[in-house]
N, C-alpha and C. Protein backbone atom coordinates (compact mmCIF):
# COMPACT_ATOMS: atom_id res chain seq x y z
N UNK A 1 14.99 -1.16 48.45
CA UNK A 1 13.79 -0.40 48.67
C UNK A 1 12.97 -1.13 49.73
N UNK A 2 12.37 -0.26 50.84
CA UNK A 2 11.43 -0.74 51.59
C UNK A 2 10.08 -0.50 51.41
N UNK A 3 9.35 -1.06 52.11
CA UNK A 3 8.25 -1.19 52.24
C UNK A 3 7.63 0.65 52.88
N UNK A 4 8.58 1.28 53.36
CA UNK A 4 8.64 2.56 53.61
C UNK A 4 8.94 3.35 52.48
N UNK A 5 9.93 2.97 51.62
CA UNK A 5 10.32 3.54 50.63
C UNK A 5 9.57 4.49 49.54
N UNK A 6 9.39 5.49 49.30
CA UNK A 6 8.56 6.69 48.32
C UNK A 6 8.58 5.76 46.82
N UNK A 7 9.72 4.95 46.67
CA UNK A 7 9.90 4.72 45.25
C UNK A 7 10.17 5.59 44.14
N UNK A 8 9.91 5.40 43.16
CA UNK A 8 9.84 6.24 41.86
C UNK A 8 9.99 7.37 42.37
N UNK A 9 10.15 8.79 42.21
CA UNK A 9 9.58 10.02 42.06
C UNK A 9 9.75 11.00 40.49
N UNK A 10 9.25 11.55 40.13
CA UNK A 10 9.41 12.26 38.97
C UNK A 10 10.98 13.12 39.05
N UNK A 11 11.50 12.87 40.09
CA UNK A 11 12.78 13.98 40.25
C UNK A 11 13.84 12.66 39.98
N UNK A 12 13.36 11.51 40.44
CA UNK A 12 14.39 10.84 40.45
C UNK A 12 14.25 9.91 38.89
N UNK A 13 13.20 10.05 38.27
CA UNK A 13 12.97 9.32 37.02
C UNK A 13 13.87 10.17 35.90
N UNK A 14 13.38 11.70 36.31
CA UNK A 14 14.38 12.38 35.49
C UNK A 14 15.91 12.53 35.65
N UNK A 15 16.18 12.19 37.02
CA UNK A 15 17.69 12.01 36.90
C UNK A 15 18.04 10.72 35.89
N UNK A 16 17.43 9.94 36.51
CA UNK A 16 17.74 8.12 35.75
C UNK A 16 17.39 8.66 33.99
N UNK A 17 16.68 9.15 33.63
CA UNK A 17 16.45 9.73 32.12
C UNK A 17 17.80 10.45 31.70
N UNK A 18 18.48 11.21 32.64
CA UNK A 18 19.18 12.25 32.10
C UNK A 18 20.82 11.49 32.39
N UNK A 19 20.92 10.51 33.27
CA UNK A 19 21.84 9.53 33.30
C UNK A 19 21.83 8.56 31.85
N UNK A 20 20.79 8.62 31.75
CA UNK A 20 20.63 7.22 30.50
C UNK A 20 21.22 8.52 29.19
N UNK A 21 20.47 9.13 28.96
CA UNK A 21 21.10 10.40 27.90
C UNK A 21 22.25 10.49 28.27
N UNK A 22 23.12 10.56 28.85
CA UNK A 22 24.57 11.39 28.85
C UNK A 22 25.23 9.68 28.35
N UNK A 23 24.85 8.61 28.78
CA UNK A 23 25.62 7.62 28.14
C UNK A 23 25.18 7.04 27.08
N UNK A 24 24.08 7.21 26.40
CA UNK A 24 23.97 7.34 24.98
C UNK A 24 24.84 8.41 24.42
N UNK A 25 24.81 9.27 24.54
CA UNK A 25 25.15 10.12 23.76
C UNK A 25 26.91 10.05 23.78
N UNK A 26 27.24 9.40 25.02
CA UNK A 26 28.68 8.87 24.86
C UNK A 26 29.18 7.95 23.96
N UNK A 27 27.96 7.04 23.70
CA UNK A 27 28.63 6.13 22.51
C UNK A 27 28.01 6.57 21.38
N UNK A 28 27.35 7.42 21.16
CA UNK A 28 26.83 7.74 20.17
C UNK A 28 27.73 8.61 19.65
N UNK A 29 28.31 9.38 19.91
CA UNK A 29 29.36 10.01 19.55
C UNK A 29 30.84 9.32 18.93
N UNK A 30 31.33 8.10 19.76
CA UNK A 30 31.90 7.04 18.94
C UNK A 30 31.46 6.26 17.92
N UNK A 31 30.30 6.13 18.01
CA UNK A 31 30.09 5.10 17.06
C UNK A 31 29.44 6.08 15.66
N UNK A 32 29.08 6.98 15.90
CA UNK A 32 29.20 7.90 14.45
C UNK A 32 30.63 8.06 13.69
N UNK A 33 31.19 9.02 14.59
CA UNK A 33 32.56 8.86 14.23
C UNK A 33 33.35 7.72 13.47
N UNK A 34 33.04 6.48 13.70
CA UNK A 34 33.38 5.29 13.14
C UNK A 34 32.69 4.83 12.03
N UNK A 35 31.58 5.03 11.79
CA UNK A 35 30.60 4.78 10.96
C UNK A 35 30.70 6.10 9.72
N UNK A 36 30.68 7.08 10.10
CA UNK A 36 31.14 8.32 9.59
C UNK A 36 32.54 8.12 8.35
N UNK A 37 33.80 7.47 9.24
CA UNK A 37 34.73 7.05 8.64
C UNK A 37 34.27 6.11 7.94
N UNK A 38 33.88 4.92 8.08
CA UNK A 38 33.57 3.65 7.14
C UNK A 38 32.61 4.29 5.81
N UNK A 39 32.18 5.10 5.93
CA UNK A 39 31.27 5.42 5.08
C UNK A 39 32.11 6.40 4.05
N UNK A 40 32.49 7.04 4.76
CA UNK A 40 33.80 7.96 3.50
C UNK A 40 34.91 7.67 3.08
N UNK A 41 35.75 6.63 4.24
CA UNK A 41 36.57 6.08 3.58
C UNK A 41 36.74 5.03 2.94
N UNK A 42 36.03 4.15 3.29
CA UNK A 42 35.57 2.36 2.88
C UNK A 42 34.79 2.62 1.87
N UNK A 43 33.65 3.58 1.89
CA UNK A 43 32.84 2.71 0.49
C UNK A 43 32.91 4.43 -0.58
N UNK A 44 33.37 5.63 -0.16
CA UNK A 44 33.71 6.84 -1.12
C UNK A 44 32.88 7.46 -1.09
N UNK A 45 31.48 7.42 0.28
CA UNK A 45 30.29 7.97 0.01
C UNK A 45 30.73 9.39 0.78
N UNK A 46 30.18 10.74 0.56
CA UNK A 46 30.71 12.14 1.02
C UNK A 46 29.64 13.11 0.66
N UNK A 47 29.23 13.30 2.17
CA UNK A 47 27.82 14.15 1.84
C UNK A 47 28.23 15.54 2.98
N UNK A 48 27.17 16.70 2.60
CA UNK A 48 27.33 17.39 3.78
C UNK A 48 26.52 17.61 5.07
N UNK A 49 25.87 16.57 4.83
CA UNK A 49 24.42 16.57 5.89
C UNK A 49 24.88 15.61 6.83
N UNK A 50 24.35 15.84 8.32
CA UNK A 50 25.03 15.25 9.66
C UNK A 50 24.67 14.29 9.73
N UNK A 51 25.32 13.13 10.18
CA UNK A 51 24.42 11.67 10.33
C UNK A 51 24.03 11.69 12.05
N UNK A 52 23.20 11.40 12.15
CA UNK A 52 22.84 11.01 13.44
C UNK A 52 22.21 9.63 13.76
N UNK A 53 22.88 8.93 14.73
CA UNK A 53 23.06 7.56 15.31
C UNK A 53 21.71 7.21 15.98
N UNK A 54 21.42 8.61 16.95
CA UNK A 54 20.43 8.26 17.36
C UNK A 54 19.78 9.89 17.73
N UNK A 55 18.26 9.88 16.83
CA UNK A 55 17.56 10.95 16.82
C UNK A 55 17.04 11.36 17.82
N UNK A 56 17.37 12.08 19.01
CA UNK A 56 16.08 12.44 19.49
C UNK A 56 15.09 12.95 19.74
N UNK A 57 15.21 14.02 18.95
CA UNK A 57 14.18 14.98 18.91
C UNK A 57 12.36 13.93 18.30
N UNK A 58 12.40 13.09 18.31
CA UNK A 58 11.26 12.02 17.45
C UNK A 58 10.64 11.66 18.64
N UNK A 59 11.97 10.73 19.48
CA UNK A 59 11.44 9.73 20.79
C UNK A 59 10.94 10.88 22.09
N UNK A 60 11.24 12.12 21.99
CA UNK A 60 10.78 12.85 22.88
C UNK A 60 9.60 14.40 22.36
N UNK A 61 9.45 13.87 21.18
CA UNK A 61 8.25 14.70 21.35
C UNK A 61 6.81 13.65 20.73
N UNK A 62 6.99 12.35 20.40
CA UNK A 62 6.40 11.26 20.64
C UNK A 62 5.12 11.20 21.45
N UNK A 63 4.22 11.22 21.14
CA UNK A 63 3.05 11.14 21.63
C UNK A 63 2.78 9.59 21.90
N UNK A 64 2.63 8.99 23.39
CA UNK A 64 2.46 7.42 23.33
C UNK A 64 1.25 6.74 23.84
N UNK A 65 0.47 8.13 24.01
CA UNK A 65 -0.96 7.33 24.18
C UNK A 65 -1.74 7.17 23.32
N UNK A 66 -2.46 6.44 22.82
CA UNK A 66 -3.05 6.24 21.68
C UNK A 66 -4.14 7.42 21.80
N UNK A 67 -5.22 7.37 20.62
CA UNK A 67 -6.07 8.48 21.10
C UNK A 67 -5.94 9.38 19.66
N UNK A 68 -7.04 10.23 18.60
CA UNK A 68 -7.32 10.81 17.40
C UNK A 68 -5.99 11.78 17.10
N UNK A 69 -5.40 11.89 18.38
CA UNK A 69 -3.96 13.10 17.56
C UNK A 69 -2.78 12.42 18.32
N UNK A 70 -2.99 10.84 18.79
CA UNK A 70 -1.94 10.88 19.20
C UNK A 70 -0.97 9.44 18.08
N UNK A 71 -0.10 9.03 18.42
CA UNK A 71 0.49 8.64 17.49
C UNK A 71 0.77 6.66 18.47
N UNK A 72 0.66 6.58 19.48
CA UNK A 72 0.97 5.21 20.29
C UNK A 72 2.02 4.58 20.09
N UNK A 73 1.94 3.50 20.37
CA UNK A 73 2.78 3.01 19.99
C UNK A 73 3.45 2.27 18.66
N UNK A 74 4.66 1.87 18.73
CA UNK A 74 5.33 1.28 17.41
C UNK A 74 4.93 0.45 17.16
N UNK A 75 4.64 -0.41 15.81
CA UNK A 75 4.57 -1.94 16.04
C UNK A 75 4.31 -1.86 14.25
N UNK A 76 4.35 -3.35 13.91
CA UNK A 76 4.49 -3.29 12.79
C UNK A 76 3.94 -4.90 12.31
N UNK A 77 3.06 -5.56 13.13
CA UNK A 77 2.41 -6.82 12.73
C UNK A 77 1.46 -6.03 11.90
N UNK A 78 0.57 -5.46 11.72
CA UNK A 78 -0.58 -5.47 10.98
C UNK A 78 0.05 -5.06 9.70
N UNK A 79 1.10 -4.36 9.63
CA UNK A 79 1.81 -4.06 8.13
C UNK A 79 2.69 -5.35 7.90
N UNK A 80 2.98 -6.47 8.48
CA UNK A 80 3.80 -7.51 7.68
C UNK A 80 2.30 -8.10 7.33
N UNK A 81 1.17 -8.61 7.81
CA UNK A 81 0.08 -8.95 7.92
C UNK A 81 -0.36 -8.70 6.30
N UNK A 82 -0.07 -7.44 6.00
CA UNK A 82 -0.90 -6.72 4.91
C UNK A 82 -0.25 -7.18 4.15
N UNK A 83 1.09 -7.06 3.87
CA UNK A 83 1.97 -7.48 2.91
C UNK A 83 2.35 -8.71 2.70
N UNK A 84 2.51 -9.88 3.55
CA UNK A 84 2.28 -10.90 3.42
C UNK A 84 1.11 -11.39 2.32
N UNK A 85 -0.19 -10.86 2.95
CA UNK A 85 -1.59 -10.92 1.93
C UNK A 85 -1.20 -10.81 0.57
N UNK A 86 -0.47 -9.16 0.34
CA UNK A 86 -0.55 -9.14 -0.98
C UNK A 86 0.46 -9.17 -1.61
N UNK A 87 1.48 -10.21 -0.91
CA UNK A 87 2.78 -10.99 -1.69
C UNK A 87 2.91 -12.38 -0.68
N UNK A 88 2.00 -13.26 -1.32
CA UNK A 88 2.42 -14.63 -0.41
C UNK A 88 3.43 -15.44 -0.60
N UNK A 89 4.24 -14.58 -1.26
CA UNK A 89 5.88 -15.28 -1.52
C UNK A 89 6.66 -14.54 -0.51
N UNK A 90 6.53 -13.66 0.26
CA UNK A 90 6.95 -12.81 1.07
C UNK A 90 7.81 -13.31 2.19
N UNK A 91 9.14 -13.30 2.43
CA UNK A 91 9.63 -14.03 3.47
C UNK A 91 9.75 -12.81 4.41
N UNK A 92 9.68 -13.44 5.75
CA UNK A 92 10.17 -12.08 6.84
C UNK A 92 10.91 -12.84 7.90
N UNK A 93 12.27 -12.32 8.35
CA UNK A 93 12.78 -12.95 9.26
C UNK A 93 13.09 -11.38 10.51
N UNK A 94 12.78 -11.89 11.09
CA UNK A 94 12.89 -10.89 12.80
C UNK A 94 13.88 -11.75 13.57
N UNK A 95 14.77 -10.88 13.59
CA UNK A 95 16.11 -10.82 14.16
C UNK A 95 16.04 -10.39 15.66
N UNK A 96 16.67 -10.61 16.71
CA UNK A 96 16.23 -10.82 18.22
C UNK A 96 17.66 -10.56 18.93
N UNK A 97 18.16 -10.09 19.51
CA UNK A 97 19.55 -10.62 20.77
C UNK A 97 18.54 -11.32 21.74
N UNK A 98 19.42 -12.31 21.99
CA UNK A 98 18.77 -12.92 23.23
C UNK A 98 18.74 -12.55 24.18
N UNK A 99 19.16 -11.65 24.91
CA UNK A 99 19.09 -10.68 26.16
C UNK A 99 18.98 -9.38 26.07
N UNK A 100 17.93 -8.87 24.69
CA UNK A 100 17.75 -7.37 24.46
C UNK A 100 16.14 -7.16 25.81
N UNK A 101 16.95 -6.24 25.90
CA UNK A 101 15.67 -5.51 27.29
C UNK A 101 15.11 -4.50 26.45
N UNK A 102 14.96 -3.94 25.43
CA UNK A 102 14.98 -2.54 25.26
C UNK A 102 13.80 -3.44 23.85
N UNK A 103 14.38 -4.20 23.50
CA UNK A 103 12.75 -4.99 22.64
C UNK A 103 12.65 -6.48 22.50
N UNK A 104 12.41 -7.03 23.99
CA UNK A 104 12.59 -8.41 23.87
C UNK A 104 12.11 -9.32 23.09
N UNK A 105 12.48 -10.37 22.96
CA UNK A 105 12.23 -11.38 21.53
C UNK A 105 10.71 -12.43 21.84
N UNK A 106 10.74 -12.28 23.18
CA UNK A 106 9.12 -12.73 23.32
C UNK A 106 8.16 -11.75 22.66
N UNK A 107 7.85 -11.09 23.14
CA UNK A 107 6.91 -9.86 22.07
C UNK A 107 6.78 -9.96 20.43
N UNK A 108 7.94 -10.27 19.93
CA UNK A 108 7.94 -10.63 18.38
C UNK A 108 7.18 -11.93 18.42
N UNK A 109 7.49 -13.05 19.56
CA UNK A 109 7.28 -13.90 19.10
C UNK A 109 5.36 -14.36 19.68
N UNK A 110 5.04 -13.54 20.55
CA UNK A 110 3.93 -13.35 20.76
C UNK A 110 2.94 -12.47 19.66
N UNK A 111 3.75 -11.89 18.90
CA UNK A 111 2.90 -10.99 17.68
C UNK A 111 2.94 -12.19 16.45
N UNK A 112 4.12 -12.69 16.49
CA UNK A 112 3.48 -13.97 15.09
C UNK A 112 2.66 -14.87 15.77
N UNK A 113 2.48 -15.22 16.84
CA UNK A 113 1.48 -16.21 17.41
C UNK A 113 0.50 -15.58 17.38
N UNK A 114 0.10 -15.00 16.99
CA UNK A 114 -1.24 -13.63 16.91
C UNK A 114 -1.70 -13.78 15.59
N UNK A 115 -0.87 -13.72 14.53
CA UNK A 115 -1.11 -13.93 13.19
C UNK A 115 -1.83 -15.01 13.00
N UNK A 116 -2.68 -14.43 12.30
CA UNK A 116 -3.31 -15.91 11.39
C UNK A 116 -2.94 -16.91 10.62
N UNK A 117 -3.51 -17.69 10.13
CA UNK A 117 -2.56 -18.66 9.40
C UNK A 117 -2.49 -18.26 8.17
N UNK A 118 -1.93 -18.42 7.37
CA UNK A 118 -1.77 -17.96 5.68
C UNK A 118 -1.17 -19.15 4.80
N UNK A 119 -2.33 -19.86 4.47
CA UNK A 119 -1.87 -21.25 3.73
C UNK A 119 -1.24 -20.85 2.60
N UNK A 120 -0.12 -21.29 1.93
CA UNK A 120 0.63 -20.90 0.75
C UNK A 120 1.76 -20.15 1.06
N UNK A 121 1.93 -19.20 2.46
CA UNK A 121 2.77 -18.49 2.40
C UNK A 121 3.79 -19.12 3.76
N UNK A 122 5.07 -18.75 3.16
CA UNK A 122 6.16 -19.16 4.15
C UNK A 122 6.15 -18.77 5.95
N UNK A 123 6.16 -18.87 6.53
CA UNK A 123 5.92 -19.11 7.45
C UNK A 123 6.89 -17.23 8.63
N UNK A 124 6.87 -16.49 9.24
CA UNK A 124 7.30 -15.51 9.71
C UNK A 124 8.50 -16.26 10.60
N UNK A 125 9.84 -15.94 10.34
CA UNK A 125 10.56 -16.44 11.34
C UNK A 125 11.22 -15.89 11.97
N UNK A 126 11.19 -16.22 13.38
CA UNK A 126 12.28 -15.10 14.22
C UNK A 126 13.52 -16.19 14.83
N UNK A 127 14.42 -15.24 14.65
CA UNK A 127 15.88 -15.80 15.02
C UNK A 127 16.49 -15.35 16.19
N UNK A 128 16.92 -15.69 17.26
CA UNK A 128 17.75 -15.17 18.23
C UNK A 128 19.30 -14.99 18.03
N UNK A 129 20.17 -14.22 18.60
CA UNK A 129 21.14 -14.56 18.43
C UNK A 129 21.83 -14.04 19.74
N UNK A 130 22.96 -14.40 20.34
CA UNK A 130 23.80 -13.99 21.57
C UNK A 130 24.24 -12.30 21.42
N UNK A 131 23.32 -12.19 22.73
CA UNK A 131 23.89 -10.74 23.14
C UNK A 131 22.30 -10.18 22.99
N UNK A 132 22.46 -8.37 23.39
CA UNK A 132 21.55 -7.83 23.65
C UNK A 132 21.06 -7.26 22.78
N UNK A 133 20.30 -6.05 22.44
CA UNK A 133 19.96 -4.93 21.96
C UNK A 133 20.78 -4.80 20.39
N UNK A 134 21.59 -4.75 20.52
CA UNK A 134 22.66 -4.73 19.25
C UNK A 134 23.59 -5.94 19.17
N UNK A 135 22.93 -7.02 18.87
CA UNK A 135 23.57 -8.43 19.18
C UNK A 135 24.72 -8.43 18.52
N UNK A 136 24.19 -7.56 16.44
CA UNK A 136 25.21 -7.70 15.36
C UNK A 136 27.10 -7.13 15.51
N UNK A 137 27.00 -6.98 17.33
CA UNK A 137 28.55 -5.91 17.86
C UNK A 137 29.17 -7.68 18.21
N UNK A 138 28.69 -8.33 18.10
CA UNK A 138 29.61 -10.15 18.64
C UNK A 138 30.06 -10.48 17.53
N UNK A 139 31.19 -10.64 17.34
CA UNK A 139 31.35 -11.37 15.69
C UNK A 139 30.46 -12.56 15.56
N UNK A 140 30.39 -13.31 16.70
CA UNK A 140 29.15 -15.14 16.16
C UNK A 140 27.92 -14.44 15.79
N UNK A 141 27.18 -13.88 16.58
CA UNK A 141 26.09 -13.24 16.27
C UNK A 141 26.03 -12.32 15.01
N UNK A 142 27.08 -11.66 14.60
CA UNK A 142 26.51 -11.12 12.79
C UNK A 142 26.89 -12.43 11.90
N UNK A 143 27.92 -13.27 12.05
CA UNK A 143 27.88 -13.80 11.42
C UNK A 143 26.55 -14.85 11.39
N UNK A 144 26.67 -15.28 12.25
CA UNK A 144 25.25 -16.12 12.13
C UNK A 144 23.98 -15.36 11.44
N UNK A 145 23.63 -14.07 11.81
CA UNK A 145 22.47 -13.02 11.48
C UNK A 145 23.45 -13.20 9.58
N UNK A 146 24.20 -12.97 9.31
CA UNK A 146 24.59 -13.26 7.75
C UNK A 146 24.24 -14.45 7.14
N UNK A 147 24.73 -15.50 8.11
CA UNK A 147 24.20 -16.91 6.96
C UNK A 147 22.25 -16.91 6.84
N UNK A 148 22.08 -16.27 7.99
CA UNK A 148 19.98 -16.37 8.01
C UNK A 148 19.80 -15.37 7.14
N UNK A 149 20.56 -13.97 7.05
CA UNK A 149 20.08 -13.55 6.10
C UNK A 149 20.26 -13.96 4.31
N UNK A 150 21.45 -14.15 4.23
CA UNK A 150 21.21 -14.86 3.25
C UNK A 150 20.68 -16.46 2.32
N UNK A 151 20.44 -17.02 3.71
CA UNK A 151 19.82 -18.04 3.27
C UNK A 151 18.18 -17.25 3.16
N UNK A 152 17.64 -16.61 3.66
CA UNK A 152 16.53 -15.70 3.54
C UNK A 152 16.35 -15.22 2.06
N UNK A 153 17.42 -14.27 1.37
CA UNK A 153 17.54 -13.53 0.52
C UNK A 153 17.65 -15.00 -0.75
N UNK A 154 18.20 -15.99 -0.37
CA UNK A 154 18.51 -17.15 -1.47
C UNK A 154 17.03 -17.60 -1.89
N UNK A 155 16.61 -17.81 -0.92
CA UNK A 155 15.31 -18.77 -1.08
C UNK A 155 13.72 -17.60 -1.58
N UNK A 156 14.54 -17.00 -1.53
CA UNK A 156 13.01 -15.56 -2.04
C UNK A 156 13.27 -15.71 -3.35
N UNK A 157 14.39 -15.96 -3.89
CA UNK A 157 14.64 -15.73 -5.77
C UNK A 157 14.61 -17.07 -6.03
N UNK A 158 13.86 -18.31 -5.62
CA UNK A 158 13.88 -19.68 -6.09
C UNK A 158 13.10 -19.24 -6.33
């Protein structure tokens, strides 16, 4: 891009939108299918309602400016915040890929640095692990995300 260059345009944002949709929806289509199977054949579960991988009818009629009817953005510190308060035995671990673009692990870790302190209660921990967005597709990375979670899940029932 130059210094001449138009940049962005709304024609070309919606192509790049409608590029990004056609390859979601390419693996989304595999990875139901697979998940679909694991679920009916691995564990005997058999329903008639569609699973869907990834919704979109939610993320696109999503209102993201804040504002009395609108809905903003996601986030979810002020609800661990609350619950923490009124369970100070409360462990929370936030799970990260180390090269996720789509919700990077600074932001988590800039929202517990935000938190106040809470004497008595365990401390909010976030974990990284190799890979992006869906780190838990590396075998090191779920396994590792397994031993934190269950050392997580161990230490809540001491």
């Amino acid at each position: 891009m130059t210094a001449r260059s138009p940049g962005p345009t709304p024609t070309r944002r919606a192509a790049a939108r409608a590029a990004a949709t056609r390859c979601c929806r390419a693996r989304s289509r595999r990875s139901t299918t697979a998940f679909t199977g694991y679920v009916r054949d691995e564990l005997g579960f058999r329903t008639d309602l569609p699973y869907r991988l990834l919704a979109e009818a939610p993320g696109h009629n999503w209102q993201w400016h804040g504002g009395a009817q609108q809905q903003g953005y996601v986030g979810a510190a002020d609800d661990v915040r609350e619950a923490r308060g009124l369970n100070p035995r409360l462990r929370v671990l936030i799970a990260h890929g180390y090269t996720d673009l789509v919700t990077p692990y600074l932001a988590s870790r800039y929202l517990i640095d935000q938190m106040p302190p809470m004497p008595g209660t365990p401390p909010v921990e976030l974990k990284l692990y190799g890979g992006g967005h869906m780190m838990y597709m590396h075998a090191a990375s779920r396994a590792a995300l397994a031993v934190d979670a269950a050392a997580l899940f161990a230490a809540s029932v001491e």
